[in-house]
Protein backbone atom coordinates (compact mmCIF):
# COMPACT_ATOMS: atom_id res chain seq x y z
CA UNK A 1 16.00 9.40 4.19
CA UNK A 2 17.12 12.96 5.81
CA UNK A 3 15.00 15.91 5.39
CA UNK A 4 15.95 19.04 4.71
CA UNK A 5 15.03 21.80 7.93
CA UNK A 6 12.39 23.61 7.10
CA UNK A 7 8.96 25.22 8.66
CA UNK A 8 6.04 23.32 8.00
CA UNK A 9 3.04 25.85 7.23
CA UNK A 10 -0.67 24.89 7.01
CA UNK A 11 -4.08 26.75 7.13
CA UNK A 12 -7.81 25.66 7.10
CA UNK A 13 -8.16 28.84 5.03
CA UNK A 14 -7.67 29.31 0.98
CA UNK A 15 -7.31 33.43 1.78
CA UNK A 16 -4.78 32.91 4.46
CA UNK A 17 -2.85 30.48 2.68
CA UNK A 18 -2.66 33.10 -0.46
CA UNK A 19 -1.56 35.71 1.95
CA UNK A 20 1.52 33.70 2.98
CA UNK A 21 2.29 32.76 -0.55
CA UNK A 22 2.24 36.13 -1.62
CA UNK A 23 5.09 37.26 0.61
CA UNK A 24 6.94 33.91 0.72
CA UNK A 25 6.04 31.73 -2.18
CA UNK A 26 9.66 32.14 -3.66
CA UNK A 27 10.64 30.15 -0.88
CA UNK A 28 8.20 27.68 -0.50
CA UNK A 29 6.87 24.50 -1.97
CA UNK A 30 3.12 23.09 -1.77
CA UNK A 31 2.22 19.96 -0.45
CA UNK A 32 -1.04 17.86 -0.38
CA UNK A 33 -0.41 13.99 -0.23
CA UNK A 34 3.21 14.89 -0.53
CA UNK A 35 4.49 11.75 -2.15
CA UNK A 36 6.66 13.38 -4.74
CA UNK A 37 7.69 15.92 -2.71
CA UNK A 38 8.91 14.05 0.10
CA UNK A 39 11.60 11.91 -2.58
CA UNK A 40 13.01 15.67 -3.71
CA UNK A 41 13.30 16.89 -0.45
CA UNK A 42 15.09 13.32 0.44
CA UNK A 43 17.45 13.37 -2.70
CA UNK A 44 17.79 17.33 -1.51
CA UNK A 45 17.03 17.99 -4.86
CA UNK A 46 15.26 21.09 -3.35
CA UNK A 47 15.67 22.65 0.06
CA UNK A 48 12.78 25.50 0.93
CA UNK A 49 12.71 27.56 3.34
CA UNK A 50 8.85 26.38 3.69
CA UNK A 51 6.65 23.52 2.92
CA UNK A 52 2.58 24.82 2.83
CA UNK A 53 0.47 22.04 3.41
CA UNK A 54 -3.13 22.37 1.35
CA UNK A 55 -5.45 19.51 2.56
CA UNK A 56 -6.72 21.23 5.40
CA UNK A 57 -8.04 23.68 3.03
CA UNK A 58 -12.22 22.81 2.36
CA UNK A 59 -12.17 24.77 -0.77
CA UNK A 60 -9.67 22.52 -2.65
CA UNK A 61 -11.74 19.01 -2.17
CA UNK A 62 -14.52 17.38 -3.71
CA UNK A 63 -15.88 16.40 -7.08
CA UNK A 64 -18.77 17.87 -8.38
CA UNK A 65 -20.73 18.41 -12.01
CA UNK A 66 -21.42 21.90 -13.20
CA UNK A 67 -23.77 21.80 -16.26
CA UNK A 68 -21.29 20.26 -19.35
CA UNK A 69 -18.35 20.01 -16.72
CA UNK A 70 -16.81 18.20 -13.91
CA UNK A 71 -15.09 20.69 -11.25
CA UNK A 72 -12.05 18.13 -9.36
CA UNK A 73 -10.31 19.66 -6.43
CA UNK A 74 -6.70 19.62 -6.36
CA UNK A 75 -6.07 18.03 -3.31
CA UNK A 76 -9.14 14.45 -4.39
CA UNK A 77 -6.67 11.34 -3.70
CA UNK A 78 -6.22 9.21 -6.89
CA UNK A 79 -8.29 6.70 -4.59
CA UNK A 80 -11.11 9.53 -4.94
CA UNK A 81 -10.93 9.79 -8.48
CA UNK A 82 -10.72 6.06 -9.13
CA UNK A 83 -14.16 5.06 -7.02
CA UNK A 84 -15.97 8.54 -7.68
CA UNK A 85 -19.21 7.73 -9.08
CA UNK A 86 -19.51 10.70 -11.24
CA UNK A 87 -16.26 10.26 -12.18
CA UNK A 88 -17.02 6.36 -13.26
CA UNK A 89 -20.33 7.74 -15.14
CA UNK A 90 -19.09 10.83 -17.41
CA UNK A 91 -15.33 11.13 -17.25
CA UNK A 92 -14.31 7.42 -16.98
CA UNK A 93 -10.98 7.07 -18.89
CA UNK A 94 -9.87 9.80 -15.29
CA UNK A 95 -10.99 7.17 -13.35
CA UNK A 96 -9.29 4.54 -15.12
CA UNK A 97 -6.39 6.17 -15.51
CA UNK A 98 -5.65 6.61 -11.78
CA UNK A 99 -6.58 3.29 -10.99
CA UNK A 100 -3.00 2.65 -12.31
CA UNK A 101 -1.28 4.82 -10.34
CA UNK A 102 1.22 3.29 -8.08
CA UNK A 103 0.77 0.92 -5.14
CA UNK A 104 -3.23 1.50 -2.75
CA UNK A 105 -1.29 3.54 -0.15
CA UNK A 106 0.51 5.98 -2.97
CA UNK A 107 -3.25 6.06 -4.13
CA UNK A 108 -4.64 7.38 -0.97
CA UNK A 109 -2.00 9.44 -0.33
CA UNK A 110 -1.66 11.42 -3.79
CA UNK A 111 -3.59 13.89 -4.83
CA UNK A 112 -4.54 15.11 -8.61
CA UNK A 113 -3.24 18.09 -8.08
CA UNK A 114 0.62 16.99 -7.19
CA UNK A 115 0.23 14.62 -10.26
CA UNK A 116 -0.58 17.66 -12.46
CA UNK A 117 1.95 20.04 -10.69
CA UNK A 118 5.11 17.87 -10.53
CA UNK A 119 4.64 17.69 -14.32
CA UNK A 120 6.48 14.39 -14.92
CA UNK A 121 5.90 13.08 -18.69
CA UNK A 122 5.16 10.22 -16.55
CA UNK A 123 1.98 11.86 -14.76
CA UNK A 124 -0.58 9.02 -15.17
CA UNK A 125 -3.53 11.21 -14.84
CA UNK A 126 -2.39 13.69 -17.68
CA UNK A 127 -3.17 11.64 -21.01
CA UNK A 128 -6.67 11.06 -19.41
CA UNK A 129 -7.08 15.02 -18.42
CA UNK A 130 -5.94 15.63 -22.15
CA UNK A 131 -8.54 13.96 -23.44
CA UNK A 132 -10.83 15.26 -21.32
CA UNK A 133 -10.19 18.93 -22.74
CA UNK A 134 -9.34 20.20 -18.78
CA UNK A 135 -8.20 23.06 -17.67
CA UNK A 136 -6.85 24.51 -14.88
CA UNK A 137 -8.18 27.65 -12.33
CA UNK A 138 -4.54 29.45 -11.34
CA UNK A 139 -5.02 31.70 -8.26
CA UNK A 140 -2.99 33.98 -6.30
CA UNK A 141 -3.83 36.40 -3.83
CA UNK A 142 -6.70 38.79 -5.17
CA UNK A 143 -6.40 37.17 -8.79
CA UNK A 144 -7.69 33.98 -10.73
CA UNK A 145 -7.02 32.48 -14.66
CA UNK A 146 -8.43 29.81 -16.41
CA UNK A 147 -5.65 28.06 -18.79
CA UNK A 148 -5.74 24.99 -20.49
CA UNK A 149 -4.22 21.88 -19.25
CA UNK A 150 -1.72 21.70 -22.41
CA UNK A 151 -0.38 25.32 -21.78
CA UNK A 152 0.75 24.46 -18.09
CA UNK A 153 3.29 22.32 -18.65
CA UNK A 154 7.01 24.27 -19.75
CA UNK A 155 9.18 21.13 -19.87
CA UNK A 156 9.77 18.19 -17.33
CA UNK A 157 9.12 19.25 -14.06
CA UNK A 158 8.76 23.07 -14.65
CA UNK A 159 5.17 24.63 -15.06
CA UNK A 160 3.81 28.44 -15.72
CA UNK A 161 3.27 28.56 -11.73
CA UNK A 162 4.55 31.37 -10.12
CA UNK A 163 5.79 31.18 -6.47
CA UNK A 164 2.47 32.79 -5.02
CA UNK A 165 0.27 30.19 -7.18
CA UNK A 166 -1.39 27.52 -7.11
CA UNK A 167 -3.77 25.27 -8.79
CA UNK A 168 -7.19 25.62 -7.06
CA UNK A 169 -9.64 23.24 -9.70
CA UNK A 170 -9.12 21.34 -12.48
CA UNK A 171 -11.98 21.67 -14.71
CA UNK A 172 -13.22 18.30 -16.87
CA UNK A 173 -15.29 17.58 -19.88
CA UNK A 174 -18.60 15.99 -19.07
CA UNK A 175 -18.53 12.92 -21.39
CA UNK A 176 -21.92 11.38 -23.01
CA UNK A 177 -22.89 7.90 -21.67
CA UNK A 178 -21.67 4.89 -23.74
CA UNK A 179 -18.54 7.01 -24.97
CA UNK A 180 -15.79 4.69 -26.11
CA UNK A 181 -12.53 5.25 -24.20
CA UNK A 182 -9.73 3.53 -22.86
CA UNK A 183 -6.54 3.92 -20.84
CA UNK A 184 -3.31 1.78 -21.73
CA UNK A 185 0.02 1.75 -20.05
CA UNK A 186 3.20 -0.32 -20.06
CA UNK A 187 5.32 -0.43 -16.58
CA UNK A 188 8.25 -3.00 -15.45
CA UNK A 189 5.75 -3.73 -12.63
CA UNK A 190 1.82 -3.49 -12.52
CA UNK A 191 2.47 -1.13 -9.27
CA UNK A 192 4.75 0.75 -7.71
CA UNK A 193 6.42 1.41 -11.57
CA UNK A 194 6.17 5.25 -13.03
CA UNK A 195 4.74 4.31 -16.54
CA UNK A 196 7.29 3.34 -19.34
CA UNK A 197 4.41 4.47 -21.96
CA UNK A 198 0.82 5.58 -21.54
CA UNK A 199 -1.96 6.46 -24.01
CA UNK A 200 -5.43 7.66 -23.66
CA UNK A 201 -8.35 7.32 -26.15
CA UNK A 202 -11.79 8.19 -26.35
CA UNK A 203 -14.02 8.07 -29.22
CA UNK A 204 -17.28 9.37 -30.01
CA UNK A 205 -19.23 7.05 -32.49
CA UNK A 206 -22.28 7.96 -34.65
CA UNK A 207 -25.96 7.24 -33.04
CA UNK A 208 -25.46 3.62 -35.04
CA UNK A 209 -22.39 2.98 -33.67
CA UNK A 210 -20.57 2.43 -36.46
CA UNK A 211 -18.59 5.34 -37.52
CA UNK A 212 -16.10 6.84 -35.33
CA UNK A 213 -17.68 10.92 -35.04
CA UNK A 214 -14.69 12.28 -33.47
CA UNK A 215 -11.24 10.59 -31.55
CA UNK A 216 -9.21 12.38 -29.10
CA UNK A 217 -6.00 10.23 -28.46
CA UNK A 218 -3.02 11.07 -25.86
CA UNK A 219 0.44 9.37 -25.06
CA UNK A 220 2.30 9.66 -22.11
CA UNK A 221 5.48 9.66 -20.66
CA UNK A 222 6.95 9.46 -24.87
CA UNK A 223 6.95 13.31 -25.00
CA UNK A 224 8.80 16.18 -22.57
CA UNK A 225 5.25 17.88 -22.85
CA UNK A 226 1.53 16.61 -23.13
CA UNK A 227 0.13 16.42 -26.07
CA UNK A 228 -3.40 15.85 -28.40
CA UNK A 229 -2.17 13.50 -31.49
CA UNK A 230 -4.68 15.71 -34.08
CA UNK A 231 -3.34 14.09 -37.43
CA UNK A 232 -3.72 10.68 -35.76
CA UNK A 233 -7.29 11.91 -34.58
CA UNK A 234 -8.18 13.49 -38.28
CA UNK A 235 -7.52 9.79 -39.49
CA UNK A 236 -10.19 7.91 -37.24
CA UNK A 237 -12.34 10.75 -37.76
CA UNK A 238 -15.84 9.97 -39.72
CA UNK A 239 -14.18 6.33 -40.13
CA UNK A 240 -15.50 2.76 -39.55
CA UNK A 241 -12.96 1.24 -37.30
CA UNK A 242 -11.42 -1.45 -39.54
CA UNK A 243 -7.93 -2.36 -38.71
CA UNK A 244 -6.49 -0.85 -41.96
CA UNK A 245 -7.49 2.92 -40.02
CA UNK A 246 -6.59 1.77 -36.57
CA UNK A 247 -3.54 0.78 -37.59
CA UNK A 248 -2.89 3.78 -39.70
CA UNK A 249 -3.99 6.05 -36.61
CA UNK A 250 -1.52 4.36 -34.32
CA UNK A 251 1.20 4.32 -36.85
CA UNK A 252 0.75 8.36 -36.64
CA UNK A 253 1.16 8.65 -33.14
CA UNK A 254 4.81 6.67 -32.96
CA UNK A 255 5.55 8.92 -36.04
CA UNK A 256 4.74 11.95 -34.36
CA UNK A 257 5.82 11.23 -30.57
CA UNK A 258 9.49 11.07 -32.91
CA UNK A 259 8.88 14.35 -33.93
CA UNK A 260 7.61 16.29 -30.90
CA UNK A 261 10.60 15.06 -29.21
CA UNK A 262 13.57 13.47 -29.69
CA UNK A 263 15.15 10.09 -29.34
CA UNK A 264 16.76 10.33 -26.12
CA UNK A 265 12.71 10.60 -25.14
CA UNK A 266 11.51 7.73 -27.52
CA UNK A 267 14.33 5.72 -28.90
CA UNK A 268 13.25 4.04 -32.21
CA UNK A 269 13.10 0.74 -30.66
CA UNK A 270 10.24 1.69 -29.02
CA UNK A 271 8.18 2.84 -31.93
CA UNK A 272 6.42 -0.36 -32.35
CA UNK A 273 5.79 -0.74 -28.68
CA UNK A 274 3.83 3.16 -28.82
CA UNK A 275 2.38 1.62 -32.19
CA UNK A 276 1.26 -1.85 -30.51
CA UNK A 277 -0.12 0.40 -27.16
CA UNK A 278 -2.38 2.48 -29.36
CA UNK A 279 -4.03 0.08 -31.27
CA UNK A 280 -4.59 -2.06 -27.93
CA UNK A 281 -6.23 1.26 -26.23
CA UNK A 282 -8.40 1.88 -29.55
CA UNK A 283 -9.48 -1.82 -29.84
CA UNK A 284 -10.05 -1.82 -26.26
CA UNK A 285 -12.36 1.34 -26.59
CA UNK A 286 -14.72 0.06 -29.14
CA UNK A 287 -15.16 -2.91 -27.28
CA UNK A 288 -16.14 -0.93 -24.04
CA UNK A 289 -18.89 0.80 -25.99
């Protein structure tokens, strides 16, 4: 693989880092475990003039709870996430989720905050954020915005960022213990493989733990653009989980991955695999309980 020339540009400090971006974040890209990065600059799908590096940066680590919330730092490894304590106690399906990702050295190498920003459909951490209700802290030099996770992504590979931006937390719903969840995904290979098809499910059942109280279900890598399947959720919502609903609910979501996208993303053949994937993560929920 032949790299691209360019200057390599790190800081230990967040300010100094958003001083550089703001006069040369047009012609820059970010890097923290680099491992999508490094394959565009390889395939010379890009060629910047600089490459900032973010893990020296204190301010963009660790994992910490905040009342109802879970604060992430952009640059946690998807090794972090997977073995984080808190993460295994209240948010769970995250930690599943990136327990999938690619091979143990990808896993120590990649950070949440390249999955998020490289905004591949295939992003195996996005379903679970989705679910999660997340959003995202945007700063740039002298200036800061909440937005939520959904409203980041523009289409493959193309976010809201601006050139002097970048994602500085990812903010996580707290879940209650015992929640019902699951993450699902379907890949040529266990690792190494980008997912073919990914879903993400967490229920909230009644105190007897028989009705479903709410249902928050995402797919991934079936849509340009992540997405919350409501109508699928409004069916498993106040329901007991027979396979008559679950079956209806996961009937909805291959219905409506057709129409958020089109079939060059989800050919019809693959319908009943989506169909099959959902009612194994819902199943797979319940019995987690």
């Amino acid at each position: 693989m032949i790299l691209p020339e360019f200057d390599y540009i790190t800081f230990s400090s967040l300010d100094d880092t958003l001083g550089f971006l703001a006069g040369y974040g047009d012609e820059s890209k970010i890097v923290a475990g680099g491992t999508d990065l490094m394959i565009k600059l390889g395939h010379g799908e890009i060629k910047p003039h600089y490459v900032v590096n973010l893990l020296d940066i204190q301010e963009l680590k660790g994992i910490q709870v905040h009342g109802d919330r879970i604060s992430i730092g952009p640059t946690v490894t998807h090794t972090e996430l997977a073995g984080s304590p808190i993460l295994r106690k209240f948010a769970p399906v995250l930690s599943q989720g990136a327990g999938f990702i690619g091979s143990p050295q990808i896993r120590n190498q990649g950070t949440i905050g390249g999955n998020i920003g490289n905004a591949s459909p295939a992003a195996d951490t996005v379903p679970a954020l989705m679910v999660l209700n997340s959003r995202l802290k945007i700063i740039r030099r002298g200036e800061k915005r909440w937005i939520p996770l959904a409203d980041f992504f523009v289409k493959p590979h193309q976010t809201v960022l601006a050139g002097d931006e970048l994602i500085a937390e990812i903010e996580v719903e707290k879940l209650p213990e015992h929640t019902a969840f699951s993450f699902e995904r379907v890949a040529r290979r266990r690792a190494l493989d980008i997912a073919q098809m990914s879903v993400a499910v967490v229920l909230f059942m009644d105190e007897k733990g028989e009705r479903i109280r709410e249902a928050r279900i995402a797919p991934g890598s079936v849509t340009p653009r992540p997405v919350r399947m409501r109508e699928a959720e409004r069916i498993l919502h106040g329901q007991r989980a027979s396979d008559e609903v679950i079956e209806r609910a996961a009937a909805e979501v291959s219905e409506r991955a057709i129409d958020e996208t089109d079939l060059q993303w989800l050919p019809e053949y693959k319908k009943p695999a989506l169909r099959g994937l959902v009612i194994r993560a819902i199943r797979d929920a319940l019995e987690r309980r």
